[in-house]
PDB file of N, CA and C in Angstrom:
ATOM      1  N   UNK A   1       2.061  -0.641 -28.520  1.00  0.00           N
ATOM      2  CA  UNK A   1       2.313  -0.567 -27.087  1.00  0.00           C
ATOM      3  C   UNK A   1       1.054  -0.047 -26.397  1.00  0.00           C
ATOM      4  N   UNK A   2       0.611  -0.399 -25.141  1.00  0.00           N
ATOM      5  CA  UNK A   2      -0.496  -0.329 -24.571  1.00  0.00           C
ATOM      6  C   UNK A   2      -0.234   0.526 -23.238  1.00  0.00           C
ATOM      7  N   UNK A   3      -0.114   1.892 -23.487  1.00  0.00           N
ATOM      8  CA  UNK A   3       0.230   2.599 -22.428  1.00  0.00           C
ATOM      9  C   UNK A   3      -0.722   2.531 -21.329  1.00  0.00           C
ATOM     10  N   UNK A   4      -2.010   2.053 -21.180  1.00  0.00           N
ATOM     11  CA  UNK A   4      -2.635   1.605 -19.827  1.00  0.00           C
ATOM     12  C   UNK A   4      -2.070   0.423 -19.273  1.00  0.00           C
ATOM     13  N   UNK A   5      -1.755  -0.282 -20.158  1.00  0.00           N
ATOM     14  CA  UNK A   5      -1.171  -1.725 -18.965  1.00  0.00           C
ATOM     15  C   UNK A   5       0.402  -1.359 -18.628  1.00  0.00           C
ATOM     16  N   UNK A   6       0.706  -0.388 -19.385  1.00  0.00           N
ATOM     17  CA  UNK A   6       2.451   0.144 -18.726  1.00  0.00           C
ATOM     18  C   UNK A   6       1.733   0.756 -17.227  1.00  0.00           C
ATOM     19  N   UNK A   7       1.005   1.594 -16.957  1.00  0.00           N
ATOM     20  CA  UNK A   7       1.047   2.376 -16.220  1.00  0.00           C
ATOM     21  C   UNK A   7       0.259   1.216 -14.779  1.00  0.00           C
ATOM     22  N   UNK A   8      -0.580   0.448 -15.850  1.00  0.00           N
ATOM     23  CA  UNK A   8      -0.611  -0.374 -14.414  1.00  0.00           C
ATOM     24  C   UNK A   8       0.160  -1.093 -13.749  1.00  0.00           C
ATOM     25  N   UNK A   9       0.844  -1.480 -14.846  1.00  0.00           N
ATOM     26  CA  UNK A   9       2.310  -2.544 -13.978  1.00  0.00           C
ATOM     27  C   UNK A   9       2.679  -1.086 -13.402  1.00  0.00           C
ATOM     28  N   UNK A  10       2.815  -0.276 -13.313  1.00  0.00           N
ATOM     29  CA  UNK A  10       3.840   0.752 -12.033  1.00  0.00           C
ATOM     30  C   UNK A  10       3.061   0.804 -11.431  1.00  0.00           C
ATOM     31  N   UNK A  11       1.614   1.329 -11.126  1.00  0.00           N
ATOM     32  CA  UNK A  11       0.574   0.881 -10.067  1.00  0.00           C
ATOM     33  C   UNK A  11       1.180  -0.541  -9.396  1.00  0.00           C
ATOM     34  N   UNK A  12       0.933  -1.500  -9.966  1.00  0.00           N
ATOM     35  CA  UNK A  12       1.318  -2.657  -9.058  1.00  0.00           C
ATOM     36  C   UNK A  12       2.751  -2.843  -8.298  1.00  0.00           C
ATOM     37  N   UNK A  13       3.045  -2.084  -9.318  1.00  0.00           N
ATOM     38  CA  UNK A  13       5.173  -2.126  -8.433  1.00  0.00           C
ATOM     39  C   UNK A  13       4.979  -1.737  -7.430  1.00  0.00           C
ATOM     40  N   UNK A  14       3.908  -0.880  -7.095  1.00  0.00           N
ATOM     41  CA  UNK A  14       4.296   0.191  -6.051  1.00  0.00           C
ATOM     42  C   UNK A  14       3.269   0.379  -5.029  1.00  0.00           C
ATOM     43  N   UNK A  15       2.384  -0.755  -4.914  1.00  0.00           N
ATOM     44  CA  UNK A  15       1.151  -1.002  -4.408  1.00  0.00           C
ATOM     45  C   UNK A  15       1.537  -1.397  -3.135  1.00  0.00           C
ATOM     46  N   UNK A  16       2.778  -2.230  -2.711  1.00  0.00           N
ATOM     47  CA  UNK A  16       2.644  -3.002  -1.654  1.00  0.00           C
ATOM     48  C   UNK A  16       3.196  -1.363  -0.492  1.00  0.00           C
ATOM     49  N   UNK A  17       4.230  -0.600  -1.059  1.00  0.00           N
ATOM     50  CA  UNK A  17       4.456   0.729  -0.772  1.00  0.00           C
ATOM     51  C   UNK A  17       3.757   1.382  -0.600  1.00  0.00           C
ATOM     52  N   UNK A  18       2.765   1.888  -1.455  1.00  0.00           N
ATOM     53  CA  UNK A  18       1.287   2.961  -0.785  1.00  0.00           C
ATOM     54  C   UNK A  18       0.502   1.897   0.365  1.00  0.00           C
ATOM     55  N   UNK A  19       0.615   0.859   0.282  1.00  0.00           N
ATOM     56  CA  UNK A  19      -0.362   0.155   1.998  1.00  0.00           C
ATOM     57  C   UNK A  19       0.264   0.813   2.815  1.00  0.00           C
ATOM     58  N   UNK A  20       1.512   0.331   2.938  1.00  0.00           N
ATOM     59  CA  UNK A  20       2.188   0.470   3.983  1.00  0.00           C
ATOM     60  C   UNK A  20       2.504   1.867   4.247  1.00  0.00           C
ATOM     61  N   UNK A  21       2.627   2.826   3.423  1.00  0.00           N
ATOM     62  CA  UNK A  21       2.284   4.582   3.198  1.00  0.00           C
ATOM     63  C   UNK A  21       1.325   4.774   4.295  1.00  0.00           C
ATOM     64  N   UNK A  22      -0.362   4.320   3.831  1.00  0.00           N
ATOM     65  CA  UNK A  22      -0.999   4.793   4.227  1.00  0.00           C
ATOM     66  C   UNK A  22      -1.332   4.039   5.663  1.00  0.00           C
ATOM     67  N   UNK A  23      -0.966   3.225   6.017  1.00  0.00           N
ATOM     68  CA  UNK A  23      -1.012   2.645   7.608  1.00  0.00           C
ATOM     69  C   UNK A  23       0.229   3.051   7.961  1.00  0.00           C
ATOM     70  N   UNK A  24       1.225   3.830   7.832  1.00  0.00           N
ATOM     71  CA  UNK A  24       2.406   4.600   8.472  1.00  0.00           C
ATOM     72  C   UNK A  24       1.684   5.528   9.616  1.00  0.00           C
ATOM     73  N   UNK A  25       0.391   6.595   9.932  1.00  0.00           N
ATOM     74  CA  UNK A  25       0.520   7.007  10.545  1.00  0.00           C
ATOM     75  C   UNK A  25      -0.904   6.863  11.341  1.00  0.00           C
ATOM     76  N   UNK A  26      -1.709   5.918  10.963  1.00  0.00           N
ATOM     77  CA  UNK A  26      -3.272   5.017  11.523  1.00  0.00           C
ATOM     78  C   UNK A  26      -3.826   3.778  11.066  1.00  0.00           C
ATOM     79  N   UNK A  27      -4.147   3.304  11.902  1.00  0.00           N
ATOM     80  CA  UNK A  27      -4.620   2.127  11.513  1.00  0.00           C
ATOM     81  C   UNK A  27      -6.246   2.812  10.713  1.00  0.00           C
ATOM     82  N   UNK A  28      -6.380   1.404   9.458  1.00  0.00           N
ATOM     83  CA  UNK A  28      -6.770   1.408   8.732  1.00  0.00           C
ATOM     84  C   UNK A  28      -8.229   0.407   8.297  1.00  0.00           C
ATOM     85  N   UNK A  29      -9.409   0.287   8.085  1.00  0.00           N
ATOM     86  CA  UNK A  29     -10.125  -0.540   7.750  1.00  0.00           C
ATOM     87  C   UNK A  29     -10.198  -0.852   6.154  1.00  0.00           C
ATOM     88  N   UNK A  30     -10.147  -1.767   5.258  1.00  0.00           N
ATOM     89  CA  UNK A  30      -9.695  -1.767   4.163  1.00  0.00           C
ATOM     90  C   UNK A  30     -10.534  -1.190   3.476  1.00  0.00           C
ATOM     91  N   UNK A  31     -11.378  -1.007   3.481  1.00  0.00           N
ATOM     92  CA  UNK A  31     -12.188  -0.287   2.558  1.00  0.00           C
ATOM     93  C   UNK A  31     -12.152   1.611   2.796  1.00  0.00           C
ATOM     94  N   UNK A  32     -10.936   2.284   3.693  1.00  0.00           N
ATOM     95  CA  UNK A  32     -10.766   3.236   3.905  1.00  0.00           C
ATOM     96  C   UNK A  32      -8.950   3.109   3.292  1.00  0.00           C
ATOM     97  N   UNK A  33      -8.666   1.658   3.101  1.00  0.00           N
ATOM     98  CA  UNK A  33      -7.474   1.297   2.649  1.00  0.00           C
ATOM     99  C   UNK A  33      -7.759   1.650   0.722  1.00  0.00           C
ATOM    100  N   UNK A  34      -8.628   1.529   0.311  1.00  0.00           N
ATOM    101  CA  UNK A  34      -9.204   1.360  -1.073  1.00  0.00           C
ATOM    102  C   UNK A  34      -9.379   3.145  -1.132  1.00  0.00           C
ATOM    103  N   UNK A  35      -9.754   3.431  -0.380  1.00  0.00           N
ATOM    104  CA  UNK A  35     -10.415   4.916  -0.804  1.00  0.00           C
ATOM    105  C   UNK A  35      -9.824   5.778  -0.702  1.00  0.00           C
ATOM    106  N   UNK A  36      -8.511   5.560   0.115  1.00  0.00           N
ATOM    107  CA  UNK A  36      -7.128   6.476  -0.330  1.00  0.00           C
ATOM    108  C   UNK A  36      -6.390   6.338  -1.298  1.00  0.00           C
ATOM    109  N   UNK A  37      -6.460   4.848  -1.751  1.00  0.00           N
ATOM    110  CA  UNK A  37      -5.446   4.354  -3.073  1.00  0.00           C
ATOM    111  C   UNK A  37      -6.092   5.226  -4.254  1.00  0.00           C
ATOM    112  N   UNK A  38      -7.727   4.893  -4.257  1.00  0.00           N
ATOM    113  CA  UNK A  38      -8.201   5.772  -5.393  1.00  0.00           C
ATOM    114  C   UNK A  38      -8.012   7.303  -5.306  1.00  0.00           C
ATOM    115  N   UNK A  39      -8.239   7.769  -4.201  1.00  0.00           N
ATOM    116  CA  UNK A  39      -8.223   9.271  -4.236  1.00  0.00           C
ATOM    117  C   UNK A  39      -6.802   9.457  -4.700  1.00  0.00           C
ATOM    118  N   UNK A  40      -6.201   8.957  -4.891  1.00  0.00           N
ATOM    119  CA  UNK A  40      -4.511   9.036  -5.108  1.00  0.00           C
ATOM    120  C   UNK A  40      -4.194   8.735  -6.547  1.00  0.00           C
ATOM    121  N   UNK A  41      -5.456   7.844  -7.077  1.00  0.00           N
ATOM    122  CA  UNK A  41      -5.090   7.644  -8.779  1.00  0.00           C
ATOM    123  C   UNK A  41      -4.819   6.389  -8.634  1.00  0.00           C
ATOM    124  N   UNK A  42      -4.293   5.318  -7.672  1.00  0.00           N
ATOM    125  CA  UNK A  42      -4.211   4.058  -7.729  1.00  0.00           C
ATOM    126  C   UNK A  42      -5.132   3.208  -7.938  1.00  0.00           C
ATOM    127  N   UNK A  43      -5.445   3.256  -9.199  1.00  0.00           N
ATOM    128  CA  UNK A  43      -6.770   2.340  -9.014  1.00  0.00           C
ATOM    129  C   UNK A  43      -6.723   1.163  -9.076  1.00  0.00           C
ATOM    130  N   UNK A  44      -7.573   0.295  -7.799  1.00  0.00           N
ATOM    131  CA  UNK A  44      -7.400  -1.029  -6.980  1.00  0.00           C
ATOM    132  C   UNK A  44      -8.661  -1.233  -7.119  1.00  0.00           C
ATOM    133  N   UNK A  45      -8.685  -2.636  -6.940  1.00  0.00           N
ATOM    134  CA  UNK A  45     -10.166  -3.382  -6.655  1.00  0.00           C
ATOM    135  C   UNK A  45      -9.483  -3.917  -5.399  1.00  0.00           C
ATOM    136  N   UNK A  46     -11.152  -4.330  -4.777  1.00  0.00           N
ATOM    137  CA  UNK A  46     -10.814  -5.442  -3.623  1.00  0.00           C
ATOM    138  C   UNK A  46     -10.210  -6.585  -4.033  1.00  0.00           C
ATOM    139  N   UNK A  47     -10.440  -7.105  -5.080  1.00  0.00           N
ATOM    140  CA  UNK A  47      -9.679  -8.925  -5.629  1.00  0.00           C
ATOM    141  C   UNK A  47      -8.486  -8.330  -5.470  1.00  0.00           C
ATOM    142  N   UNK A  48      -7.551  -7.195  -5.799  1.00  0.00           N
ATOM    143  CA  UNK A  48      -6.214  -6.962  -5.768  1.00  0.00           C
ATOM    144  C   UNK A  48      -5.761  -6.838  -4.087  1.00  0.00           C
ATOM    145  N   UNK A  49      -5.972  -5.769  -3.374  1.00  0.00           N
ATOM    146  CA  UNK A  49      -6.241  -5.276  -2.517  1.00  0.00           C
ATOM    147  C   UNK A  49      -6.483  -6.512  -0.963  1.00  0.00           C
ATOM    148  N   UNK A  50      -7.218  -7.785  -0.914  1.00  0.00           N
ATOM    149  CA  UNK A  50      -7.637  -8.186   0.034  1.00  0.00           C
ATOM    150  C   UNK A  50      -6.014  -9.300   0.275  1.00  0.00           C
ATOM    151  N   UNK A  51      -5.746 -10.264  -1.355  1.00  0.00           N
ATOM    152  CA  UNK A  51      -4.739 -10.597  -1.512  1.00  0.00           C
ATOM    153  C   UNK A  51      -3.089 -10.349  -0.437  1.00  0.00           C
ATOM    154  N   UNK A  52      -3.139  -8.879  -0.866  1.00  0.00           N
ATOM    155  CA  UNK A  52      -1.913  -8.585  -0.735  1.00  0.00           C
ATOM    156  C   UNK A  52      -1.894  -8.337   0.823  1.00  0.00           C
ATOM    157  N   UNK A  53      -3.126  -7.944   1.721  1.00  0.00           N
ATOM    158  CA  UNK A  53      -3.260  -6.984   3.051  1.00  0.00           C
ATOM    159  C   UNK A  53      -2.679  -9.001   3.221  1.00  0.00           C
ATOM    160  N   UNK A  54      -3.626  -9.753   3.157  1.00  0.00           N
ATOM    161  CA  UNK A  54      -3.168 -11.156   3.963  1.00  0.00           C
ATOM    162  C   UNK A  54      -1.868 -11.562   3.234  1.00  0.00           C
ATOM    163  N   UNK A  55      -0.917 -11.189   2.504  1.00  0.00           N
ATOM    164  CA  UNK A  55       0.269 -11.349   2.061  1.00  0.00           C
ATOM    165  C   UNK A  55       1.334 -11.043   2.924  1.00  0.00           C
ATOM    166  N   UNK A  56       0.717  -9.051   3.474  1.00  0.00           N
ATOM    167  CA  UNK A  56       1.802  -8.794   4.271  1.00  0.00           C
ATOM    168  C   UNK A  56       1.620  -9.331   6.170  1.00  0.00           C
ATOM    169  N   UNK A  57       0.317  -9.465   5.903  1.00  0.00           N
ATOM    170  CA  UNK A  57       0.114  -9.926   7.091  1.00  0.00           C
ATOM    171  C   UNK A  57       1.041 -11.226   7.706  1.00  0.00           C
ATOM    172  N   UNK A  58       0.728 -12.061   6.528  1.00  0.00           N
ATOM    173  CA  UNK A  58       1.296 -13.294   6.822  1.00  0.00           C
ATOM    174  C   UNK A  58       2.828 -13.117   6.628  1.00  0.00           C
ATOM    175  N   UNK A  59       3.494 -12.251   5.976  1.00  0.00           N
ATOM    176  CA  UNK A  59       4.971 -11.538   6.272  1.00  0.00           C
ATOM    177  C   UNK A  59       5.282 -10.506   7.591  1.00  0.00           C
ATOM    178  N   UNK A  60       4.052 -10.497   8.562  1.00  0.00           N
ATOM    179  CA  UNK A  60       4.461 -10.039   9.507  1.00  0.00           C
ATOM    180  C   UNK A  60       4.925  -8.688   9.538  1.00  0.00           C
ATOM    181  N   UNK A  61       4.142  -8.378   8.781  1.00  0.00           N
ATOM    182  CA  UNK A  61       4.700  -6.519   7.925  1.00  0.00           C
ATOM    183  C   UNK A  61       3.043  -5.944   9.116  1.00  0.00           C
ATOM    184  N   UNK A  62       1.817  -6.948   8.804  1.00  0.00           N
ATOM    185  CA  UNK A  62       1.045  -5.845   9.545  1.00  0.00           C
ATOM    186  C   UNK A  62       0.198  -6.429  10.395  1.00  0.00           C
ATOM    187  N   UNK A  63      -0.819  -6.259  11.522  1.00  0.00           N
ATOM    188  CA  UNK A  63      -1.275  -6.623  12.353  1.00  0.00           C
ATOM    189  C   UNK A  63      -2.795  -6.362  11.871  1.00  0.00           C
ATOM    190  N   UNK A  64      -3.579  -7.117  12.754  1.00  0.00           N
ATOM    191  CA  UNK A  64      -5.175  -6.237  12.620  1.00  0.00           C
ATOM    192  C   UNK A  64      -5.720  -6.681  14.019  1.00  0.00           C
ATOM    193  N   UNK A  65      -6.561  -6.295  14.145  1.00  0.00           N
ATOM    194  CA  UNK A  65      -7.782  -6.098  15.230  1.00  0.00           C
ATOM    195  C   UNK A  65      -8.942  -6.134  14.994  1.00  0.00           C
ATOM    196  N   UNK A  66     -10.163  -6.742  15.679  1.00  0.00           N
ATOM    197  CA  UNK A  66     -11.614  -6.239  15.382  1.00  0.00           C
ATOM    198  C   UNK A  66     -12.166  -5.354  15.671  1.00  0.00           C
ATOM    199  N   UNK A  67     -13.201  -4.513  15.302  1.00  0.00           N
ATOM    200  CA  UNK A  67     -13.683  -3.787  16.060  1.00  0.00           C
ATOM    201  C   UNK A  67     -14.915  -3.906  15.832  1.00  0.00           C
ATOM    202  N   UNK A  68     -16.131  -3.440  16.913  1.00  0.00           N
ATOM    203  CA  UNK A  68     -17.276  -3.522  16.553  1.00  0.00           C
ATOM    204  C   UNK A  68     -17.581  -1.849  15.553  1.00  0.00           C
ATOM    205  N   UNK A  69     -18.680  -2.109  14.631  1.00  0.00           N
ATOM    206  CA  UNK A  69     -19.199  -1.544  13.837  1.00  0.00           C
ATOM    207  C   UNK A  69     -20.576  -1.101  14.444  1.00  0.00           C
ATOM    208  N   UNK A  70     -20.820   0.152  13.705  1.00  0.00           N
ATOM    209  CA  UNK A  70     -22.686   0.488  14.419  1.00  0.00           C
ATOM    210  C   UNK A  70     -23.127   0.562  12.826  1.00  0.00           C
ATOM    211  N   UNK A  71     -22.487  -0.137  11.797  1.00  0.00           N
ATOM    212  CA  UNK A  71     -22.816   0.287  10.808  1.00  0.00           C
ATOM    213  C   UNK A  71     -23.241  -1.286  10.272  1.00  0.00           C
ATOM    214  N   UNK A  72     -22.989  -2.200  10.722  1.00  0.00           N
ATOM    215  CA  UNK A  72     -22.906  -3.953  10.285  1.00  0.00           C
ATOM    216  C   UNK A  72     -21.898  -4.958  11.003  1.00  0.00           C
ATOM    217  N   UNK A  73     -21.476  -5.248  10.860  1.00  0.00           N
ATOM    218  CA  UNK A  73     -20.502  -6.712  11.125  1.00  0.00           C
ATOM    219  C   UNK A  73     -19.357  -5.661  11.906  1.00  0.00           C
ATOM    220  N   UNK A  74     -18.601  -6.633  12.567  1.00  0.00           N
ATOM    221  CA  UNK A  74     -17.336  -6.104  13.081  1.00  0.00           C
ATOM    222  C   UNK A  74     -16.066  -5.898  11.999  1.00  0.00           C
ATOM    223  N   UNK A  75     -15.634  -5.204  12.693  1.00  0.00           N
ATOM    224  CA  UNK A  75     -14.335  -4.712  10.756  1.00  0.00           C
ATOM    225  C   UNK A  75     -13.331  -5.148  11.419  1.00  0.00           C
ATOM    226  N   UNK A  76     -12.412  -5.196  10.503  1.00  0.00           N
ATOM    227  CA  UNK A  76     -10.630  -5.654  10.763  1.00  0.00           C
ATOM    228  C   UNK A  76     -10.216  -4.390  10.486  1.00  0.00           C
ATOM    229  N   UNK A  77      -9.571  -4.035  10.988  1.00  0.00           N
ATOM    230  CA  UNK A  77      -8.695  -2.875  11.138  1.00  0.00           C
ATOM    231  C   UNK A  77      -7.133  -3.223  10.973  1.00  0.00           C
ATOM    232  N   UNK A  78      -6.382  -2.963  10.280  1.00  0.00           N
ATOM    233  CA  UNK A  78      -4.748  -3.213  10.170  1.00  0.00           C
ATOM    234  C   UNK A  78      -4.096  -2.095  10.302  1.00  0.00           C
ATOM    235  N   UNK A  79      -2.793  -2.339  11.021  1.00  0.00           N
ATOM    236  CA  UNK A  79      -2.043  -1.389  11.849  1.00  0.00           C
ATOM    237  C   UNK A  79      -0.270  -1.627  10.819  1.00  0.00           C
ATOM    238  N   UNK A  80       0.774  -1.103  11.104  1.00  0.00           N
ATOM    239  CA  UNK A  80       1.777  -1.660  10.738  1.00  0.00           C
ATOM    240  C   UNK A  80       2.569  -2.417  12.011  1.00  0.00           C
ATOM    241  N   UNK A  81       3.386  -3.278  11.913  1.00  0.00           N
ATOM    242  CA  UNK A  81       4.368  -3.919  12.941  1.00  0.00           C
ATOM    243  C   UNK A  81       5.657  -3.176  12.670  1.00  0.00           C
ATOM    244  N   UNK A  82       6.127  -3.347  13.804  1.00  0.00           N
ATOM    245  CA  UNK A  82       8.161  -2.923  14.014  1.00  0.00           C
ATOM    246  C   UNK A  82       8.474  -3.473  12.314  1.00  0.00           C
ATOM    247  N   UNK A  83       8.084  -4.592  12.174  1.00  0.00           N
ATOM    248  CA  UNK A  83       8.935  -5.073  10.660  1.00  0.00           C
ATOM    249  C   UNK A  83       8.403  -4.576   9.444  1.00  0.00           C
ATOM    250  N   UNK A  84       6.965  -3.921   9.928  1.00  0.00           N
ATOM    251  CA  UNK A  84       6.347  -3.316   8.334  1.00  0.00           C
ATOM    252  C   UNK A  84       6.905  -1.876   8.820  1.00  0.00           C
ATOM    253  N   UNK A  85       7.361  -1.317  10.138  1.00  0.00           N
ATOM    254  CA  UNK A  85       8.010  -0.071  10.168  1.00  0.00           C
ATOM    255  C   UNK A  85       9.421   0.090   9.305  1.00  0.00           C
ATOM    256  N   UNK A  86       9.787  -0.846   9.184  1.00  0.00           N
ATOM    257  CA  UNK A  86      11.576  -1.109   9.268  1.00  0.00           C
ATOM    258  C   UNK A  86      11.116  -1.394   7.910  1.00  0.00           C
ATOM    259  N   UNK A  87      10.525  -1.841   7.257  1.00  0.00           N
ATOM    260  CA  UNK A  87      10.390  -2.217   5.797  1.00  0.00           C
ATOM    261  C   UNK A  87       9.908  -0.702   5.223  1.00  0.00           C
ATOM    262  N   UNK A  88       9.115  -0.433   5.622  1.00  0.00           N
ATOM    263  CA  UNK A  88       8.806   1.195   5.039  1.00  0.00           C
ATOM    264  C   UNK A  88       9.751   2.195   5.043  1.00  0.00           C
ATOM    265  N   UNK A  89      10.622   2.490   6.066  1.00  0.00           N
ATOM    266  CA  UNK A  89      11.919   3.044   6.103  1.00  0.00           C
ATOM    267  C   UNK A  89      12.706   2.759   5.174  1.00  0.00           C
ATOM    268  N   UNK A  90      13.044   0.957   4.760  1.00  0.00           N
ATOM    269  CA  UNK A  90      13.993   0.962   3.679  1.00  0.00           C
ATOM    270  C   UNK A  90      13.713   1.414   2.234  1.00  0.00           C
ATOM    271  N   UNK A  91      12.150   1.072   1.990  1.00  0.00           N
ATOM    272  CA  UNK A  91      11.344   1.071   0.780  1.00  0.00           C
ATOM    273  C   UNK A  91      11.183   2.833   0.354  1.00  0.00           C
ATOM    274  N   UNK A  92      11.271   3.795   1.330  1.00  0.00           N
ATOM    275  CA  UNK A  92      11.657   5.120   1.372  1.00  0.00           C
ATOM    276  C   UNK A  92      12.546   5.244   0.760  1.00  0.00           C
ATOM    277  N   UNK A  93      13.610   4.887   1.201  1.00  0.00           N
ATOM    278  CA  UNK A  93      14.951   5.127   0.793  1.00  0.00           C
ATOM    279  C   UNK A  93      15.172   4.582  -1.002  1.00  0.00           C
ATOM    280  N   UNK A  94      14.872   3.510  -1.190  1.00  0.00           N
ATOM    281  CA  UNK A  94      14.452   3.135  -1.840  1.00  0.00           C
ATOM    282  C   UNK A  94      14.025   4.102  -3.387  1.00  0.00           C
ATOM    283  N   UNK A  95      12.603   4.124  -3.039  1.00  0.00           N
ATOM    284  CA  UNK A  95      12.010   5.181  -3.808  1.00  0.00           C
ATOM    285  C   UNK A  95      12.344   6.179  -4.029  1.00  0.00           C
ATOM    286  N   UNK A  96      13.156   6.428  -3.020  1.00  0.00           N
ATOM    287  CA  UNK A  96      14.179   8.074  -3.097  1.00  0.00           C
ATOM    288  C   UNK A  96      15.038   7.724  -4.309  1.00  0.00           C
ATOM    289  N   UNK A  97      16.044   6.915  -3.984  1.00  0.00           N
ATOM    290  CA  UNK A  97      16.990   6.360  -4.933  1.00  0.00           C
ATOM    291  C   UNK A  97      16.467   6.155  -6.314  1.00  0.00           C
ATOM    292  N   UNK A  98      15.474   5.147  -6.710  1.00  0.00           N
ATOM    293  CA  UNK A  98      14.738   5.224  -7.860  1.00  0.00           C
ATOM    294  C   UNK A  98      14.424   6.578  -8.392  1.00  0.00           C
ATOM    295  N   UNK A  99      13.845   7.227  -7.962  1.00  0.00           N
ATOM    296  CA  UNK A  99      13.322   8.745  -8.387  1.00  0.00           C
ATOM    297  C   UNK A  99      14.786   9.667  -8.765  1.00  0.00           C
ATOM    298  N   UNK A 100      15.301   9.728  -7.911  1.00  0.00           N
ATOM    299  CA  UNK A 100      17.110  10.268  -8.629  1.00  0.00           C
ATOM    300  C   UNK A 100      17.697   9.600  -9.639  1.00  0.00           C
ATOM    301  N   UNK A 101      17.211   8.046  -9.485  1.00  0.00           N
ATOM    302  CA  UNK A 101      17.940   7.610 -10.867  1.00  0.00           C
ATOM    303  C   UNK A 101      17.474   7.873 -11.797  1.00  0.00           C
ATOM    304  N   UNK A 102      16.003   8.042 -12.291  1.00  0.00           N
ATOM    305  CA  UNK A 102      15.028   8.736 -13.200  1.00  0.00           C
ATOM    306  C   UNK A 102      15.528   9.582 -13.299  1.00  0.00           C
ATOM    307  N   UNK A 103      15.239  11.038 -12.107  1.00  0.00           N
ATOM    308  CA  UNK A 103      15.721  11.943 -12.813  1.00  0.00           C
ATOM    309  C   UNK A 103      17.225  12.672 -13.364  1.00  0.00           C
ATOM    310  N   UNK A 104      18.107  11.585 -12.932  1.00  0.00           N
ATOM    311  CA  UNK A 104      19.287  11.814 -14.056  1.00  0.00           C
ATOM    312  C   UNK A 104      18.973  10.964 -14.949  1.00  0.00           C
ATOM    313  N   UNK A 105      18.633  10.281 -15.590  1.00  0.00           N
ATOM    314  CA  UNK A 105      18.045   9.785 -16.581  1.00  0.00           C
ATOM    315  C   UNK A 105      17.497  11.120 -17.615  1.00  0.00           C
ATOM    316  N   UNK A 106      16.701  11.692 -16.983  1.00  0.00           N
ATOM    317  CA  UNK A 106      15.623  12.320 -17.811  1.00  0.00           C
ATOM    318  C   UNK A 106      16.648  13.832 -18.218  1.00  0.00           C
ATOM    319  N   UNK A 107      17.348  13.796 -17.192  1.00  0.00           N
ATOM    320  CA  UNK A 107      18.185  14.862 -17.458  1.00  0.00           C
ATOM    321  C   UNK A 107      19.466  15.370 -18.297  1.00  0.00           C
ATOM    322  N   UNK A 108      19.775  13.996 -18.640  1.00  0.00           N
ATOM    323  CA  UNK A 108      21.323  13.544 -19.704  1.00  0.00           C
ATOM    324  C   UNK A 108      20.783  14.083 -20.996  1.00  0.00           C
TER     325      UNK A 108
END
């Protein structure tokens, strides 16, 4: 058994949940989207990472904007929508539920 690829499949379960985590309370430029996942232990590449932002986008979960840069090119910035609000609320609940079922699990 290959306990790094266990732990990455739960990284990935739970990837589309930490985006939407971390654009819950600012909008986000993705590469400030990447550098919270890591500081957190999620470790993402951009090939994973660019995928999924135009996944939820195109599910209408999140929005973006341009902005100009003094640093290079103009950035995209992504925000959440009413439906990536309402999806994060359930996905809470959610995770709540999962985590209690674990820990009666762990507790029997």
């Amino acid at each position: 058994m290959d306990i790094n690829n266990n732990k990455a499949q739960m990284r990935k379960g739970v990837l589309e949940y930490c985006t939407l985590l971390i654009l819950k309370n600012k909008d986000c430029y993705s590469t400030d989207i990447l550098e919270k996942l890591k500081s957190a232990e999620m470790i993402v590449v951009e090939g994973t990472l660019y995928p999924l932002l135009t996944r939820l986008k195109n599910m209408e979960l999140l929005n973006y904007r341009w902005e100009e840069s003094t640093q290079g090119p103009p950035r995209k910035y992504y925000s959440l929508t009413e439906k990536g609000e309402s999806l994060l609320t359930e996905l809470d609940k959610s995770w709540t539920d999962l985590v209690d079922s674990i820990n009666t699990l762990k507790n029997k």
